[in-house]
C-alpha atoms as a PDB file:
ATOM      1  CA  UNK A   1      32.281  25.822  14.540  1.00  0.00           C
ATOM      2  CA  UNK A   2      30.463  23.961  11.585  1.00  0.00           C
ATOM      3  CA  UNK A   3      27.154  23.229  11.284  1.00  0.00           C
ATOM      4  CA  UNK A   4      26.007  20.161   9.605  1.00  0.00           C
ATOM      5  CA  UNK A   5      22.687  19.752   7.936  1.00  0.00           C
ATOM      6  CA  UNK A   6      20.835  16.365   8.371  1.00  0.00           C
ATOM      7  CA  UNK A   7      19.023  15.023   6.268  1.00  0.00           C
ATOM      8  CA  UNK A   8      14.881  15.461   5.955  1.00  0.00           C
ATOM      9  CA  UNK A   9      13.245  12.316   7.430  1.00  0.00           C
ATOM     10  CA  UNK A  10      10.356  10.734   5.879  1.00  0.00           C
ATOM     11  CA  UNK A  11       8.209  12.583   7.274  1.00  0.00           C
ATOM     12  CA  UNK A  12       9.342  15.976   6.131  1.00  0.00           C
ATOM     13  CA  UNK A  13       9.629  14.666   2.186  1.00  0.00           C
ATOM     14  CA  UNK A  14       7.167  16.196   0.141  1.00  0.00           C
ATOM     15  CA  UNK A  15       3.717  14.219  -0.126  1.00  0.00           C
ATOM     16  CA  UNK A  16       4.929  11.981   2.937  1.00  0.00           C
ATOM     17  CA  UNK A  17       1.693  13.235   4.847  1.00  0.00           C
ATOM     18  CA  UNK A  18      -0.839  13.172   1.803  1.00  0.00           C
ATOM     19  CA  UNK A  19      -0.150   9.558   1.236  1.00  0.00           C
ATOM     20  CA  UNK A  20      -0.106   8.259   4.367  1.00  0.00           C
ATOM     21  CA  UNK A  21      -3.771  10.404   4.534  1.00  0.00           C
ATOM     22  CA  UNK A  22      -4.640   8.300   1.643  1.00  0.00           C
ATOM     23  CA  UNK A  23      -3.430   5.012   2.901  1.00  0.00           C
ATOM     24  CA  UNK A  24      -5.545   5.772   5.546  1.00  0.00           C
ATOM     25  CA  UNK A  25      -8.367   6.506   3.524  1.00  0.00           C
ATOM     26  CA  UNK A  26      -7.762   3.544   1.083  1.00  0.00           C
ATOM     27  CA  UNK A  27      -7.748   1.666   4.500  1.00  0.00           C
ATOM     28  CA  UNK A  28     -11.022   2.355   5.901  1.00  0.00           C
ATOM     29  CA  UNK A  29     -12.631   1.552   3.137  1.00  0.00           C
ATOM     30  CA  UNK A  30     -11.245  -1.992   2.146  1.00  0.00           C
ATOM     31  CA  UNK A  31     -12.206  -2.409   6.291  1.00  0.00           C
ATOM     32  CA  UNK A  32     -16.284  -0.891   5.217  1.00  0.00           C
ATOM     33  CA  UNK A  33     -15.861  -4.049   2.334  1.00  0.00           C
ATOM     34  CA  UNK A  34     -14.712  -6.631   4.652  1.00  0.00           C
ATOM     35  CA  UNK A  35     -11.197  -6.878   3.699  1.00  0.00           C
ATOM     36  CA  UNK A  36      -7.925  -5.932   5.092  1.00  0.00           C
ATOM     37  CA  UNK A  37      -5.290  -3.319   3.234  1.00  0.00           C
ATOM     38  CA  UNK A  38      -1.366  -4.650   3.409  1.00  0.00           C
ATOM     39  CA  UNK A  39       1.452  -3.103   2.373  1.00  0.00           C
ATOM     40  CA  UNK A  40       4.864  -4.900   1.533  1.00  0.00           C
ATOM     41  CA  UNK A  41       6.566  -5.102   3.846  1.00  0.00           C
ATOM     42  CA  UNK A  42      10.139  -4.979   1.621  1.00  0.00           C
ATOM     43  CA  UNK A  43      12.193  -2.358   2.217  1.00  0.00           C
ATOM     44  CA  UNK A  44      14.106  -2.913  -0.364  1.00  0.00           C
ATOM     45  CA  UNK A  45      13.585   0.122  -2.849  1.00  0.00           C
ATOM     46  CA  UNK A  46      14.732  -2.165  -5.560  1.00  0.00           C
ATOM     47  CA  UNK A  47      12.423  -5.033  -4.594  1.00  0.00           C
ATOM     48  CA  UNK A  48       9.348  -4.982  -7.258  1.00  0.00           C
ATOM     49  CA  UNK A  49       7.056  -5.080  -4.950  1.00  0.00           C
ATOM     50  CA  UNK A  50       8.469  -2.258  -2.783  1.00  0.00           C
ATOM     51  CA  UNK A  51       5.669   0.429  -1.824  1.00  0.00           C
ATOM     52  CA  UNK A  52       2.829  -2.248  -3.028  1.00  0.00           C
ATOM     53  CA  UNK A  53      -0.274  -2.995  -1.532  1.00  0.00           C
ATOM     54  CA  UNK A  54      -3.271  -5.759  -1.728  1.00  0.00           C
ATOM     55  CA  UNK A  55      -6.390  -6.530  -0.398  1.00  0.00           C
ATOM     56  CA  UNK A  56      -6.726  -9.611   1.731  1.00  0.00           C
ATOM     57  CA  UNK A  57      -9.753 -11.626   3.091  1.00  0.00           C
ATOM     58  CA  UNK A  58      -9.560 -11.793   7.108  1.00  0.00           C
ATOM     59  CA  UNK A  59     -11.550 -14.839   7.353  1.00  0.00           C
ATOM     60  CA  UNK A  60      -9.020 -16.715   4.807  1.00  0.00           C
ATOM     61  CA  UNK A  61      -5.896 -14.751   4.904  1.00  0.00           C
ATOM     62  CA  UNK A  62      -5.739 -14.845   1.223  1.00  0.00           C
ATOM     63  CA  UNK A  63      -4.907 -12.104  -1.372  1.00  0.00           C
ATOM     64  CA  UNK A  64      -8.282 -10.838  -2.944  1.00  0.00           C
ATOM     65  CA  UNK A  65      -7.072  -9.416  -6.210  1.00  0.00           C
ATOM     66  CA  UNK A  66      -4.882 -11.593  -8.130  1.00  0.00           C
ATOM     67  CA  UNK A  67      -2.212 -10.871 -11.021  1.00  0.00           C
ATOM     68  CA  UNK A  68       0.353 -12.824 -12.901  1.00  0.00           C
ATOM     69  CA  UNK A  69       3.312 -11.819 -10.658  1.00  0.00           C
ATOM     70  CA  UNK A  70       1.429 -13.592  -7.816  1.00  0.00           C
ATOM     71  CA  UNK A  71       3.949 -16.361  -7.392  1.00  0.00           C
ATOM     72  CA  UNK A  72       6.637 -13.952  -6.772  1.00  0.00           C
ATOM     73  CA  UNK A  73       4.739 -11.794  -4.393  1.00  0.00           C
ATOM     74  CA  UNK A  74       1.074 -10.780  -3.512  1.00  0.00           C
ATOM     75  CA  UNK A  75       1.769  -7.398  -3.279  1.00  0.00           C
ATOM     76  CA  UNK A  76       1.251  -6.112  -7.173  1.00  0.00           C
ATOM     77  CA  UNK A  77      -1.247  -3.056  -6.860  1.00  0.00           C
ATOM     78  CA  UNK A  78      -0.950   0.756  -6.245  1.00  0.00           C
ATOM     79  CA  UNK A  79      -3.070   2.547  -3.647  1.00  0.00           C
ATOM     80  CA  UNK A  80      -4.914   4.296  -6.467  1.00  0.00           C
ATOM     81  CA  UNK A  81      -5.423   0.688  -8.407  1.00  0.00           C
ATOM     82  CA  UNK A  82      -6.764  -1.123  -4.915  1.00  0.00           C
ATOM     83  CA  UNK A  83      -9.288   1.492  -4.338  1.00  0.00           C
ATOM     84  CA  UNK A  84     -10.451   1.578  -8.124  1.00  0.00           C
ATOM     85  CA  UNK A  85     -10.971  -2.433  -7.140  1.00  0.00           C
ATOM     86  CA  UNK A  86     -12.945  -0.981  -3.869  1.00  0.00           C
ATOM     87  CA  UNK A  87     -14.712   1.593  -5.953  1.00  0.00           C
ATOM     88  CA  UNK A  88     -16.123  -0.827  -8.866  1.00  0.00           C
ATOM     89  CA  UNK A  89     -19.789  -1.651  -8.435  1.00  0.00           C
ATOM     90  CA  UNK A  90     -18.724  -4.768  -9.858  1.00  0.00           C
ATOM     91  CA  UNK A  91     -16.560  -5.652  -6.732  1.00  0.00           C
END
């Protein structure tokens, strides 16, 4: 009798829980500054804006950080780049 190995879900891939602790983190505070984190929602892994995020304004619905790619899609940032945006005093 053969064994087979299956493959590792996502959830057993290396770094799968210290992004999604991140995410999390990322997420609480764009909620503390009013806004709400999304993440595209293409599964595609050879989508550009696969594994993207933005901010968006709950009381408008729209994207808060813009880019040049916005036509094609809102979702243009990196975790680390959305809460940089969160993290400037500026903001």
């Amino acid at each position: 009798m053969t064994t087979t190995q299956r493959e590792p879900t996502r959830e057993q891939e290396p770094g799968y829980a210290e992004h999604h602790a991140r995410e999390r983190e990322v997420r609480r505070q764009a909620k503390d500054c009013g806004y709400v984190l999304r993440r595209s929602r293409s599964r595609d892994p050879e989508a550009p804006d696969h594994g993207l995020y933005n901010l968006f304004d709950p009381s408008t619905g729209g994207a808060v950080m813009a880019h040049n790619d916005a036509v094609l899609s809102p979702f243009n940032w990196s975790l680390e780049q959305v809460s940089d945006y969160l993290n400037d005093p500026r903001t």
